[in-house]
C-alpha atoms as a PDB file:
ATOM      1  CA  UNK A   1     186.928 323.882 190.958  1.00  0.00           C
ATOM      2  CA  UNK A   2     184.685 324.604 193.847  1.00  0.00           C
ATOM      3  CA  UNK A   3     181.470 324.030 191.900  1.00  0.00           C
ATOM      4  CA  UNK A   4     182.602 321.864 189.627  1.00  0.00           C
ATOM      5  CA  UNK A   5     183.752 319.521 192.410  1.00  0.00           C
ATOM      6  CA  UNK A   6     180.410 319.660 194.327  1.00  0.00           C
ATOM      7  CA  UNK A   7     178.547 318.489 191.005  1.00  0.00           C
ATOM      8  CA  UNK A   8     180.464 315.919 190.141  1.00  0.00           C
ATOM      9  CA  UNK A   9     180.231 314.529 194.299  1.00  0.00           C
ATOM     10  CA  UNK A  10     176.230 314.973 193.381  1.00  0.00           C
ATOM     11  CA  UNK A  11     176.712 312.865 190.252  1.00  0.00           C
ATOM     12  CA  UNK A  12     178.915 310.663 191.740  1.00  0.00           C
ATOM     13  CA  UNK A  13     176.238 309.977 194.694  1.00  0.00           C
ATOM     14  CA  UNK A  14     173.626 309.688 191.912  1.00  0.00           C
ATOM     15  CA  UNK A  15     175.398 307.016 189.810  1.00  0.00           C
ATOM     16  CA  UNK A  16     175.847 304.506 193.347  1.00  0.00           C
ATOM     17  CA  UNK A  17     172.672 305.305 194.158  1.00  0.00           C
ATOM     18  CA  UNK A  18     171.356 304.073 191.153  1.00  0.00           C
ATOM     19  CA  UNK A  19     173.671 301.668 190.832  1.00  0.00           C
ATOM     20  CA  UNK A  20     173.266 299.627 194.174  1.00  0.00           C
ATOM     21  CA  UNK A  21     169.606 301.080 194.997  1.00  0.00           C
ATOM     22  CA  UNK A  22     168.251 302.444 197.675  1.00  0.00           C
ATOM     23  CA  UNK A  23     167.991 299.777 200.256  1.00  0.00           C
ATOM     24  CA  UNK A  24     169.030 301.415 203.965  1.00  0.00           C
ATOM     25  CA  UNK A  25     171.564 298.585 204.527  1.00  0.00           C
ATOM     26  CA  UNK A  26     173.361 299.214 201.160  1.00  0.00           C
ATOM     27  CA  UNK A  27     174.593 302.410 202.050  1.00  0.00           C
ATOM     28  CA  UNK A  28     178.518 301.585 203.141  1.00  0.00           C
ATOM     29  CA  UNK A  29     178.468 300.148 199.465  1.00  0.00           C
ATOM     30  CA  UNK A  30     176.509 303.248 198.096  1.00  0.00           C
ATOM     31  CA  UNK A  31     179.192 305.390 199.879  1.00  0.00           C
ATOM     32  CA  UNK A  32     182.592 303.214 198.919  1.00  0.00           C
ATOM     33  CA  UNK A  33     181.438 303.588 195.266  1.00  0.00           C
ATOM     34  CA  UNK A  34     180.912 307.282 194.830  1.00  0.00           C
ATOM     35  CA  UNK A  35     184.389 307.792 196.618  1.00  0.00           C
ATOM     36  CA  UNK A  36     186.166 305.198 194.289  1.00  0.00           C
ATOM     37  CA  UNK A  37     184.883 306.891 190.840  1.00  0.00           C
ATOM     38  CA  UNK A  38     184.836 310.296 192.511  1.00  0.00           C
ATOM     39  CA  UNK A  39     188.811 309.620 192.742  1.00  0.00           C
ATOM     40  CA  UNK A  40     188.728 307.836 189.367  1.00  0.00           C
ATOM     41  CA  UNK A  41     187.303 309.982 187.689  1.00  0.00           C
ATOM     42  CA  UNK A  42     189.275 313.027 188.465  1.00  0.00           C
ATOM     43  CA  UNK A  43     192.878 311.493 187.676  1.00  0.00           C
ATOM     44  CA  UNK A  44     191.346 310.407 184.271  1.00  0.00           C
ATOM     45  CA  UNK A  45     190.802 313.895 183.840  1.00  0.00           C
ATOM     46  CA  UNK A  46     194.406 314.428 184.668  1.00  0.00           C
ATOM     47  CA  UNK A  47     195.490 311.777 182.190  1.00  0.00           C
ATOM     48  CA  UNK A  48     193.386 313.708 179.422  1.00  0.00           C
ATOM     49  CA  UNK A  49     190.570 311.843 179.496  1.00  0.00           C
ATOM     50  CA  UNK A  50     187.389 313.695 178.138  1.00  0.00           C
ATOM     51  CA  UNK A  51     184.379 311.483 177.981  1.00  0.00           C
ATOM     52  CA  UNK A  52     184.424 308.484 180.568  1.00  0.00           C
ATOM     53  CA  UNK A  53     181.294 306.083 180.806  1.00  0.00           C
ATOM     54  CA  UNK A  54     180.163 302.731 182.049  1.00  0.00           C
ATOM     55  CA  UNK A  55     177.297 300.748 180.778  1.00  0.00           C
ATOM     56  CA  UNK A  56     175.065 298.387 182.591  1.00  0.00           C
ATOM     57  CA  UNK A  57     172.719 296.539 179.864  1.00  0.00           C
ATOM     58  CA  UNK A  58     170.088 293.547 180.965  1.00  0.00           C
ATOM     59  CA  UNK A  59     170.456 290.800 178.895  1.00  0.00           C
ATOM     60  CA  UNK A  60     167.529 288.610 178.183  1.00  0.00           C
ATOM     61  CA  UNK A  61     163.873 288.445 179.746  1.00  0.00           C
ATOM     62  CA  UNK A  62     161.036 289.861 177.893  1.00  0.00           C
ATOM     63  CA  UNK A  63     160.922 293.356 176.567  1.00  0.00           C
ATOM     64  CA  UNK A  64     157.401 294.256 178.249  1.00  0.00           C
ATOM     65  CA  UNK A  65     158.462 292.968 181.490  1.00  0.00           C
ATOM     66  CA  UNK A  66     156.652 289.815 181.489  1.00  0.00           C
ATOM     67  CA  UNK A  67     159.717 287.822 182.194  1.00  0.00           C
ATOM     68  CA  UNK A  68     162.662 288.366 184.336  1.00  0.00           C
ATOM     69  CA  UNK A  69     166.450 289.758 183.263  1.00  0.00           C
ATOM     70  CA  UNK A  70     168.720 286.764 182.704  1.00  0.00           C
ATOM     71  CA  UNK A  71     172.059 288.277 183.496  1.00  0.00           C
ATOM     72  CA  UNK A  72     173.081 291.890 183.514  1.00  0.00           C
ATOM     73  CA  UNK A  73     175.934 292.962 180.752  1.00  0.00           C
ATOM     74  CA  UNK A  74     178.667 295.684 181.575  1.00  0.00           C
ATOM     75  CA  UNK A  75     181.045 297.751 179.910  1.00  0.00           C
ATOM     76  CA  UNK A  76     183.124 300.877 180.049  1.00  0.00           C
ATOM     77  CA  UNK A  77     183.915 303.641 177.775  1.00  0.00           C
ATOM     78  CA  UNK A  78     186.694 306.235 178.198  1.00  0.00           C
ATOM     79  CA  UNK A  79     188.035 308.785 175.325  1.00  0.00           C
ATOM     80  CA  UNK A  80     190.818 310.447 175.488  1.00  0.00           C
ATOM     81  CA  UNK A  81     192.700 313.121 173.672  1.00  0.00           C
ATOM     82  CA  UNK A  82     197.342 312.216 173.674  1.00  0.00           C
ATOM     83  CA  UNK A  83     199.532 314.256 172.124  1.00  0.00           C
ATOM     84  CA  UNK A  84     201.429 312.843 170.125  1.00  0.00           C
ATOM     85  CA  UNK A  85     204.207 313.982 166.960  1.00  0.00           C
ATOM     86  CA  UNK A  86     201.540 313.757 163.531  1.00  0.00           C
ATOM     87  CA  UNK A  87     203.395 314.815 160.743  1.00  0.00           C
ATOM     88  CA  UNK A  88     200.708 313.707 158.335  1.00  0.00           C
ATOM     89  CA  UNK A  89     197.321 311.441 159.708  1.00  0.00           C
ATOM     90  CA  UNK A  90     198.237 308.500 157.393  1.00  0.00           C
ATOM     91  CA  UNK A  91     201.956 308.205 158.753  1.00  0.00           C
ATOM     92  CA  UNK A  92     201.065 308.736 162.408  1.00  0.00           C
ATOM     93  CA  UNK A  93     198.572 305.533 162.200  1.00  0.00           C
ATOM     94  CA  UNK A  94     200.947 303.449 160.248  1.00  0.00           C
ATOM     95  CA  UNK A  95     203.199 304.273 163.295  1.00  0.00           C
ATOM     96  CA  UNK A  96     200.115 303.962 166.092  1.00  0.00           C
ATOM     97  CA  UNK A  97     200.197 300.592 164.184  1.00  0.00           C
ATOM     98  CA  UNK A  98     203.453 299.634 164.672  1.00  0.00           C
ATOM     99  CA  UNK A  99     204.127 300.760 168.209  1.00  0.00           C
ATOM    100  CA  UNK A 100     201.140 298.753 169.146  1.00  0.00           C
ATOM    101  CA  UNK A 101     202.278 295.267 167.461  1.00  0.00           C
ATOM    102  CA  UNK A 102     205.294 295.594 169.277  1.00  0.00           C
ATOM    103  CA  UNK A 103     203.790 296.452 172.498  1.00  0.00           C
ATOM    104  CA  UNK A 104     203.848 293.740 175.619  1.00  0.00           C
ATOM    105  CA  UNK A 105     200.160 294.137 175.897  1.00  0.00           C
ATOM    106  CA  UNK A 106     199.635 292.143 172.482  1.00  0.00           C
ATOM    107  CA  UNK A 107     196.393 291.768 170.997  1.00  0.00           C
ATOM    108  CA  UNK A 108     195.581 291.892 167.034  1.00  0.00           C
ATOM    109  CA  UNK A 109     196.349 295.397 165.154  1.00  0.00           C
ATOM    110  CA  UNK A 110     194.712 296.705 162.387  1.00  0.00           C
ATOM    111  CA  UNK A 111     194.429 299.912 159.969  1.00  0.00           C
ATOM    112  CA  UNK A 112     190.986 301.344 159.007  1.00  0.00           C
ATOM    113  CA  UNK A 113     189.712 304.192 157.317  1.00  0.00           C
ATOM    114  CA  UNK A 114     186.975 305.741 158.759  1.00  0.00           C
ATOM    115  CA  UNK A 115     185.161 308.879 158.025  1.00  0.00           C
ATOM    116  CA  UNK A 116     187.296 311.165 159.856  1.00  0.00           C
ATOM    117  CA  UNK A 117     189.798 309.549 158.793  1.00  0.00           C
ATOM    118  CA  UNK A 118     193.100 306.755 158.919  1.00  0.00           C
ATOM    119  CA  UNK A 119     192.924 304.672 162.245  1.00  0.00           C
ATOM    120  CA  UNK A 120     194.271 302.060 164.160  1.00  0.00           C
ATOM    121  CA  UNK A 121     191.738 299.198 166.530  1.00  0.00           C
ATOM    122  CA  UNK A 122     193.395 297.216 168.066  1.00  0.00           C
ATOM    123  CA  UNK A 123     191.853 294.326 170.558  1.00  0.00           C
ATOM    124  CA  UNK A 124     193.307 292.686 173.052  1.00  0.00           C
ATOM    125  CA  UNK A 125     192.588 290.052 176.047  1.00  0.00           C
ATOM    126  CA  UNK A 126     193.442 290.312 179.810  1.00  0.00           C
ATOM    127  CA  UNK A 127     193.555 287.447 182.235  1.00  0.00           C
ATOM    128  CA  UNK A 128     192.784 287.937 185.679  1.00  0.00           C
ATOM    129  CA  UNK A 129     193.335 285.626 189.163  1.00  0.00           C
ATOM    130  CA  UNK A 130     192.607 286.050 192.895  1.00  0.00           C
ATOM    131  CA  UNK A 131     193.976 284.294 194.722  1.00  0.00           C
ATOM    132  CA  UNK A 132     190.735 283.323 197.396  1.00  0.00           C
ATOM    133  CA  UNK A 133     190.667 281.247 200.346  1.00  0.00           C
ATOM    134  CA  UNK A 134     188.978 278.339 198.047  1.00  0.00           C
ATOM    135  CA  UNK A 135     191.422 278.378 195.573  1.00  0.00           C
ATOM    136  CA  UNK A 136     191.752 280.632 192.374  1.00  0.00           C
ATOM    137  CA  UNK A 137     188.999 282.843 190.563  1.00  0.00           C
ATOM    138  CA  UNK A 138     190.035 283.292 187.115  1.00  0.00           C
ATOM    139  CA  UNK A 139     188.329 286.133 184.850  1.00  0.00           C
ATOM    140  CA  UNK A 140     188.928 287.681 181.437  1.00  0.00           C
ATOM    141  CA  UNK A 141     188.052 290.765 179.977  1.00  0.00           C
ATOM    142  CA  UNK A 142     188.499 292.511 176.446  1.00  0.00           C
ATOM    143  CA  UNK A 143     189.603 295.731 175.424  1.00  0.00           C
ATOM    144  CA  UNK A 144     189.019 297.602 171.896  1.00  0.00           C
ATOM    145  CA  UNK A 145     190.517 300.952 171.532  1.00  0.00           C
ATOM    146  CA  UNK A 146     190.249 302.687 168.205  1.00  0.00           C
ATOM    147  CA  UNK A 147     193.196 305.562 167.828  1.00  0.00           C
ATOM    148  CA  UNK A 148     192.291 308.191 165.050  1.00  0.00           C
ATOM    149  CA  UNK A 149     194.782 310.821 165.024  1.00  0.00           C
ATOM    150  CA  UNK A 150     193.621 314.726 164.558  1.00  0.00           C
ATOM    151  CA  UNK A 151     194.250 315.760 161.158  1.00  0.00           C
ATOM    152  CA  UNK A 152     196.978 318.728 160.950  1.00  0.00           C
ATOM    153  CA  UNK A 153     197.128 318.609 164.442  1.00  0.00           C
ATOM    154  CA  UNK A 154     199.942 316.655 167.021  1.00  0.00           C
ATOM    155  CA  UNK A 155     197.199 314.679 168.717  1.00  0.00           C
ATOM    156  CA  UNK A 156     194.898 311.626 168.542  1.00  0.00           C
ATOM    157  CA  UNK A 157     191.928 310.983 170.110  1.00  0.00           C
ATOM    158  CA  UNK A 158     191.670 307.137 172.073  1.00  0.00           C
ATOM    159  CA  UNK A 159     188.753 305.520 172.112  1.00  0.00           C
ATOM    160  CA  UNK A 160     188.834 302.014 174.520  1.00  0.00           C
ATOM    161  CA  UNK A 161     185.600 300.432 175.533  1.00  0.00           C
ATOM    162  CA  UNK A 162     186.214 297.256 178.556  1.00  0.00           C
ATOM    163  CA  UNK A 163     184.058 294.366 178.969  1.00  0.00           C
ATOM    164  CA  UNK A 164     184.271 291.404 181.409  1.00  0.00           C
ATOM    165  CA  UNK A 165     181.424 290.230 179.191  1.00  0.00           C
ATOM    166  CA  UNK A 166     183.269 288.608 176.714  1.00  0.00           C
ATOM    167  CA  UNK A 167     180.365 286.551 175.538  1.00  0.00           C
ATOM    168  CA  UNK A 168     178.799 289.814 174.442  1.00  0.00           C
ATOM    169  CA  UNK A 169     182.119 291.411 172.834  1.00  0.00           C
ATOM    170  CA  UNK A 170     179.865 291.304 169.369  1.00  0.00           C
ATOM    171  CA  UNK A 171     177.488 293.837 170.642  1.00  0.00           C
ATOM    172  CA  UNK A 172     180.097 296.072 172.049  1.00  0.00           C
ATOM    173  CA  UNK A 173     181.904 296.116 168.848  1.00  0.00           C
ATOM    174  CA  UNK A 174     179.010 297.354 167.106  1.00  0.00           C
ATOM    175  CA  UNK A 175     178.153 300.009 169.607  1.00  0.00           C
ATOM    176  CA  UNK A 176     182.251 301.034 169.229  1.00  0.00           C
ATOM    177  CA  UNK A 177     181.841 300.870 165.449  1.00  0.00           C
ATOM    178  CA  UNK A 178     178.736 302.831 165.411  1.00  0.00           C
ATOM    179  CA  UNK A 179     180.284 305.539 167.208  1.00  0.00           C
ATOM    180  CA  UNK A 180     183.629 305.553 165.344  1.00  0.00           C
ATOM    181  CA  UNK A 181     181.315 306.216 162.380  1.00  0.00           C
ATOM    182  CA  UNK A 182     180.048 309.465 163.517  1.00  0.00           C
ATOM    183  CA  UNK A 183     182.996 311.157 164.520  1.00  0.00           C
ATOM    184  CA  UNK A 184     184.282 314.333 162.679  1.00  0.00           C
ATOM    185  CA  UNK A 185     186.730 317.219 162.908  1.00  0.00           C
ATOM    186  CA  UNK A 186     186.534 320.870 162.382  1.00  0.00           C
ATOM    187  CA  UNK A 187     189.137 321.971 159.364  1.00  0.00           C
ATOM    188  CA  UNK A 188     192.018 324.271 159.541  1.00  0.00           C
ATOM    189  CA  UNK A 189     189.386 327.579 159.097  1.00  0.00           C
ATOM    190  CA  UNK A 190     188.354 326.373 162.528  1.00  0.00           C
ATOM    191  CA  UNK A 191     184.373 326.027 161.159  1.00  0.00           C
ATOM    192  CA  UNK A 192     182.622 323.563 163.325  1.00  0.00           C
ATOM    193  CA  UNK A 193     182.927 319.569 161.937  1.00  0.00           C
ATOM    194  CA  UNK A 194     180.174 318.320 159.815  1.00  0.00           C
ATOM    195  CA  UNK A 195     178.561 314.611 160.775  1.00  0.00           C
ATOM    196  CA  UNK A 196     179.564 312.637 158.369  1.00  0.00           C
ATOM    197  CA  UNK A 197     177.483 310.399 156.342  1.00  0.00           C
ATOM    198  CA  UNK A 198     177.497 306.590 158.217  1.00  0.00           C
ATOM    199  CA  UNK A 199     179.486 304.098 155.927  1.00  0.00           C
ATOM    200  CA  UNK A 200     180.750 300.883 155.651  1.00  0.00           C
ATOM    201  CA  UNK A 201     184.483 300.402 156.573  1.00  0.00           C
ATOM    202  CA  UNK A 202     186.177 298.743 153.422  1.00  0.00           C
ATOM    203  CA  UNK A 203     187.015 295.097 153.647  1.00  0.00           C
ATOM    204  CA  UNK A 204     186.256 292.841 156.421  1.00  0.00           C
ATOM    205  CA  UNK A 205     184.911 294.945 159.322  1.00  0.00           C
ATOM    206  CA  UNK A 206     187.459 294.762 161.804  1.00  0.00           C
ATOM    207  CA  UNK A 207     184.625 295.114 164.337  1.00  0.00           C
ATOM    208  CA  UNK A 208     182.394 291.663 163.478  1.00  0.00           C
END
């Protein structure tokens, strides 16, 4: 782990400095936020976690320049790989399905096909309040995961991409679709997985 640990403390330092800048006085800040993903980052690992991301998009302004950013847009991405009991693809997402419309967390459920093959997105709200000196803060934030279970294999891969930016949920659901779309698996004779072709989920796109 010993090199492995000092890049990702160099990547880590990298992503707060660019993140917060590199103003003298922002340092503490610079410093709390490498530590906090640093530890983050390595118990997603833990949890199976195999591609973790966050996005930080300007919204608005001119695209030369000319005028200033509006508002800045942000998001996370994390992908994961469960294990899970998958008999066949098509019965383990009709289950995923199921399990998930049950579930406390709520939220709406559907099947898809997609290239790779049967899924399940499902998209649900959370509420959030401080309690502040002032009075309450209240914030909400949405959360789309897409579970596509590995064909002939007990496991599914979990896609979930965050936003407290609910107003811009419509991009992020395109980005998420867009990348569901170019997912593929290697078959049983273990050759590597060939892109698939992008297409057009049947029905109403579940994603906008």
């Amino acid at each position: 782990m010993g090199t492995d640990e000092a890049a990702l403390d160099e990547q880590m330092v990298a992503f707060a400095r660019d993140y917060w800048g590199g103003q003298e006085e922002r340092e503490p800040l610079r410093a709390l936020t490498a530590a906090l993903y640093g530890v983050n980052s390595r118990h997603l690992v833990s949890e199976g976690a195999v591609f973790n991301a966050m996005g930080v998009f300007p919204v608005g302004g001119g695209e030369d320049g000319s005028k200033p950013t509006e508002r800045v847009s942000r998001c996370t991405l994390l992908i994961t790989v469960q294990d899970l009991d998958n008999p066949d693809p098509v019965l383990a997402a009709a289950g995923i399905a199921e399990t998930l419309s049950r579930s406390k967390h709520g939220g709406d459920v559907l099947t898809v096909r997609l290239p790779a093959g049967p899924a399940v997105v499902h998209v649900a709200g959370t509420r959030m309040v401080w309690a502040l000196a002032d009075g309450e803060q209240e914030r909400f934030s949405v959360r789309i995961e897409i579970w596509l279970p590995f064909p002939g294999e007990d496991r599914v891969l979990v896609m979930s991409l965050s936003t407290a930016d609910v107003q811009d949920l419509y991009m992020y659901q395109a980005v998420l679709a867009d990348i569901a779309d170019t997912i593929a698996f290697a078959d049983s004779s273990g050759d590597p997985p060939v892109a698939p072709a992008t297409t057009t989920l049947p029905g109403p796109n579940p994603f906008g």
